[in-house]
N, C-alpha and C. Protein backbone atom coordinates (compact mmCIF):
# COMPACT_ATOMS: atom_id res chain seq x y z
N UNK A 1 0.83 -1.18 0.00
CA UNK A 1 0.00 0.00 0.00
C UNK A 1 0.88 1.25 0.00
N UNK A 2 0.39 2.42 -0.32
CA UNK A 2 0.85 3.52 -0.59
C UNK A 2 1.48 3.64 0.66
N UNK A 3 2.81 4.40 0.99
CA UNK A 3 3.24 4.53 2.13
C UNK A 3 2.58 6.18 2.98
N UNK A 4 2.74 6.89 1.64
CA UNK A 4 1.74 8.47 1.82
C UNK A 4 0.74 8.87 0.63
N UNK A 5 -0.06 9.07 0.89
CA UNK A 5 -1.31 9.22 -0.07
C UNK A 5 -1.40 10.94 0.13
N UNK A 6 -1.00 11.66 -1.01
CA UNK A 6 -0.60 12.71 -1.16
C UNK A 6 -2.43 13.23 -1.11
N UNK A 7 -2.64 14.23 0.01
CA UNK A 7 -3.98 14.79 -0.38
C UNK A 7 -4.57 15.69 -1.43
N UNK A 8 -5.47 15.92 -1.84
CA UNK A 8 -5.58 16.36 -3.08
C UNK A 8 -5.06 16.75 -3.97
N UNK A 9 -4.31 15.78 -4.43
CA UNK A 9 -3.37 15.43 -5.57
C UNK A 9 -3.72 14.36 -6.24
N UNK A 10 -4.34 14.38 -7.55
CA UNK A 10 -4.69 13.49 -8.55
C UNK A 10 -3.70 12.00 -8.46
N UNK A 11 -3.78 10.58 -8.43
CA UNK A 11 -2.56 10.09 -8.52
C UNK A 11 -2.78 9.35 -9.75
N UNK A 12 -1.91 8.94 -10.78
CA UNK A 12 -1.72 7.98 -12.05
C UNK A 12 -1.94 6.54 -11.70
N UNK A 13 -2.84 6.44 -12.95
CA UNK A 13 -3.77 5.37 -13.29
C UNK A 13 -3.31 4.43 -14.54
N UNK A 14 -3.24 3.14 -14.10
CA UNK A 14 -2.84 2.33 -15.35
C UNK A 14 -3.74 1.57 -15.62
N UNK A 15 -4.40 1.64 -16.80
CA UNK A 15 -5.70 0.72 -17.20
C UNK A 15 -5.07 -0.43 -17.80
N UNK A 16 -5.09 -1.81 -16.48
CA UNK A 16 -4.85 -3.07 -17.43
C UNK A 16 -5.22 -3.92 -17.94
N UNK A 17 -5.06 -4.19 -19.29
CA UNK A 17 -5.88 -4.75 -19.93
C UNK A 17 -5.37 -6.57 -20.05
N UNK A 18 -6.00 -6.98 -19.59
CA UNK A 18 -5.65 -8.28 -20.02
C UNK A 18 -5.49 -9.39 -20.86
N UNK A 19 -4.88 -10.19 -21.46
CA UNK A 19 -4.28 -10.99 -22.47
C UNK A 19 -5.48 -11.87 -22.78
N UNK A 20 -5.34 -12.42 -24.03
CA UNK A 20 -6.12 -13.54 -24.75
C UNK A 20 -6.55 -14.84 -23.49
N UNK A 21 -7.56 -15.46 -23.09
CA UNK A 21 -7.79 -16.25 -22.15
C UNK A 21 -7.28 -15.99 -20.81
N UNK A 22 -7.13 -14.30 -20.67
CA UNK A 22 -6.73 -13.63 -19.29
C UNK A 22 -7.57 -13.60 -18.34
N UNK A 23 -7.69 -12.85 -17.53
CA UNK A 23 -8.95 -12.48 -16.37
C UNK A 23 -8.39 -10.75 -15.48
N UNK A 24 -9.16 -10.25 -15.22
CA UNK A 24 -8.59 -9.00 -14.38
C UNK A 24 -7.91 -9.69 -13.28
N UNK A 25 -7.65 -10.43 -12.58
CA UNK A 25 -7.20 -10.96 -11.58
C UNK A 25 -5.78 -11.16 -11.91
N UNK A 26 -5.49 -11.37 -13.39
CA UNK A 26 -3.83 -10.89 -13.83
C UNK A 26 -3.13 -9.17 -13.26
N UNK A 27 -3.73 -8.78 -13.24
CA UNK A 27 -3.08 -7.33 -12.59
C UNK A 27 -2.92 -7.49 -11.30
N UNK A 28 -3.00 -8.48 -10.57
CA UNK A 28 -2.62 -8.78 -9.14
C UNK A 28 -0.88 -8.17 -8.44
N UNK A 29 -0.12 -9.08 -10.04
CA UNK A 29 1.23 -8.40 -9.68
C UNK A 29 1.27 -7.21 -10.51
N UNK A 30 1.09 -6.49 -11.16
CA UNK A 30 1.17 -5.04 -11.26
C UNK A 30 0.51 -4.48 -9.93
N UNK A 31 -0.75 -4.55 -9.82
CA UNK A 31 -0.73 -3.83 -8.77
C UNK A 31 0.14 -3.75 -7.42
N UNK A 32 0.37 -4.81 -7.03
CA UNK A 32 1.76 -5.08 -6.47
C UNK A 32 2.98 -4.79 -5.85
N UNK A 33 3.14 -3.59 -7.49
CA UNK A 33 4.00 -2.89 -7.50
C UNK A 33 4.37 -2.09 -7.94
N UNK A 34 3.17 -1.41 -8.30
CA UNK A 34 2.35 0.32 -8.41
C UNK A 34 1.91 0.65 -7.18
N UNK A 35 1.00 0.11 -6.78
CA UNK A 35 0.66 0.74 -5.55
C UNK A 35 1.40 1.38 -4.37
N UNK A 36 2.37 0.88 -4.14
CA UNK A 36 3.52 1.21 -3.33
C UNK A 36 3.87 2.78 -3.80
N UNK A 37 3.82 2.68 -5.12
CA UNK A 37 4.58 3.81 -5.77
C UNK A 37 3.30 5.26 -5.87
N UNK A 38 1.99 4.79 -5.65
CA UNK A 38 1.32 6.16 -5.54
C UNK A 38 0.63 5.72 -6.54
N UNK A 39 0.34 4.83 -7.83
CA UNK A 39 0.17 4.31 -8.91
C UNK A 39 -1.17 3.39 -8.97
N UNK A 40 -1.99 4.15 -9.25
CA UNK A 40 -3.72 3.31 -9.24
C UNK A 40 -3.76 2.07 -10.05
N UNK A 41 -4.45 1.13 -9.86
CA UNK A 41 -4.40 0.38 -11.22
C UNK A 41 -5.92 -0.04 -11.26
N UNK A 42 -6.44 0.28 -12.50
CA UNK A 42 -7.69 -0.13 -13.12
C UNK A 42 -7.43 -1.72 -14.00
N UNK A 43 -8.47 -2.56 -13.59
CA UNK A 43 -8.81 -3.74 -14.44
C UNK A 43 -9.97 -4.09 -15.13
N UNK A 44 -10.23 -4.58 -15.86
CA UNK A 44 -11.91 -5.38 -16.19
C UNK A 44 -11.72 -7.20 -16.65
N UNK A 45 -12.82 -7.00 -16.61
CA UNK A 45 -12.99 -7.99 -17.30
C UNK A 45 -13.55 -8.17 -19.08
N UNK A 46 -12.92 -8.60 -19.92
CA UNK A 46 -13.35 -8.55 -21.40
C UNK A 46 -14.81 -9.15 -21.53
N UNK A 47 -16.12 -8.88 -22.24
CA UNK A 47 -16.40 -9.97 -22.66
C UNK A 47 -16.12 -11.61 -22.63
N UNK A 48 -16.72 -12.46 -22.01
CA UNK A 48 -16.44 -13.52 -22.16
C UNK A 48 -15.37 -14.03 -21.56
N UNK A 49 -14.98 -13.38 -20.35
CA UNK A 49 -13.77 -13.70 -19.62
C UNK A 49 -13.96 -13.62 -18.23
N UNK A 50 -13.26 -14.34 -17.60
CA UNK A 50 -13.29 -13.81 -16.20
C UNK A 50 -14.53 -14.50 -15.42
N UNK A 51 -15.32 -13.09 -14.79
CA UNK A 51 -16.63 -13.06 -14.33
C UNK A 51 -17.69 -12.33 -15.46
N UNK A 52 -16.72 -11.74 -16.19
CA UNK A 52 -18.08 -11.22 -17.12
C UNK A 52 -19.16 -12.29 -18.44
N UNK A 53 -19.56 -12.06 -18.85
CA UNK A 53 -20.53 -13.30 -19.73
C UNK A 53 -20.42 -12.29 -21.05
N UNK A 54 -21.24 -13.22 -21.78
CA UNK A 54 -21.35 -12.38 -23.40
C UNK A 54 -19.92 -13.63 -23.84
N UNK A 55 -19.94 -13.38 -25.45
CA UNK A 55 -18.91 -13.27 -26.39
C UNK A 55 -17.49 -13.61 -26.07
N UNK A 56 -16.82 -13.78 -26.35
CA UNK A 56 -15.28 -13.95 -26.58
C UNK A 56 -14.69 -12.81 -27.18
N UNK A 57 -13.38 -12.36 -26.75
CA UNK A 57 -12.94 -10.63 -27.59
C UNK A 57 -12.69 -10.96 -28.64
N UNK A 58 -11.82 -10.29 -29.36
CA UNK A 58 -12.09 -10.40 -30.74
C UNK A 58 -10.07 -10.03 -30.90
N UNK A 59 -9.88 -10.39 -29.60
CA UNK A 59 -8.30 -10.98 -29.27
C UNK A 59 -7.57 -9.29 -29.58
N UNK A 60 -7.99 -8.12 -29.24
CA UNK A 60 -7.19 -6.61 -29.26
C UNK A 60 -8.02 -6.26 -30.57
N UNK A 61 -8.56 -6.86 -31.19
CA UNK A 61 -8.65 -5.94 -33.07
C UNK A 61 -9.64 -4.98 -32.52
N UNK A 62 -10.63 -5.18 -31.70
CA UNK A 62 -11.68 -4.44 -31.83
C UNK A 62 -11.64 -4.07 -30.02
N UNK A 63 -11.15 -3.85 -28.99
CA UNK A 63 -11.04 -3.81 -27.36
C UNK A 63 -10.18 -3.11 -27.09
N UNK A 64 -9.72 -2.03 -28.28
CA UNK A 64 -8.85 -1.36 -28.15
C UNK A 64 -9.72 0.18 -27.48
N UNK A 65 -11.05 -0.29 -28.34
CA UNK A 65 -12.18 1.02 -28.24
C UNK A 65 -12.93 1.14 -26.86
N UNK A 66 -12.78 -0.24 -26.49
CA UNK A 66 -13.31 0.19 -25.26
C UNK A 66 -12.72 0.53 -24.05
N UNK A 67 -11.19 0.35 -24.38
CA UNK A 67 -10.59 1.33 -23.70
C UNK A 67 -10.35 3.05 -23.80
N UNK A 68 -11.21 3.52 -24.85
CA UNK A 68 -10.75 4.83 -25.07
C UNK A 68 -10.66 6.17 -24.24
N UNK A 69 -10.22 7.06 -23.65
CA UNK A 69 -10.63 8.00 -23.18
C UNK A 69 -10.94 9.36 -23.92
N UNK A 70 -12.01 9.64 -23.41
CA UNK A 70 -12.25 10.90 -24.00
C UNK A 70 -12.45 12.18 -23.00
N UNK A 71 -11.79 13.25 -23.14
CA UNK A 71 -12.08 14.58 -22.56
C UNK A 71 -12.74 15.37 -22.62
């Protein structure tokens, strides 16, 4: 865990995305060893993976979009 959690100060976020027959539960060791460092880490689950239901991804061609951010 963070050793000081800087107060209202935004901290960096790594959205991880996980591999072909992955699960969010792979970011276990990233988080690991971000967190220490002040370093958020976001996971999901894909379609068809994990805990989520639906479909199978479409292996990055098309899950690129649903990571997008917009401002």
């Amino acid at each position: 865990m963070p050793v000081v959690i800087p107060e209202g100060k935004n901290l960096p976020c790594v959205i991880y995305c996980h591999g072909n027959s992955g699960c969010r539960a792979d970011a276990s060791e990233a988080a690991i060893i971000l967190l220490p460092s002040n370093i958020t880490v976001f996971t999901l689950d894909f379609s068809g993976s994990g805990l989520s239901e639906g479909q199978h991804v479409s292996l990055g061609w098309n899950e690129v979009s649903c990571c997008a951010y917009r401002t």
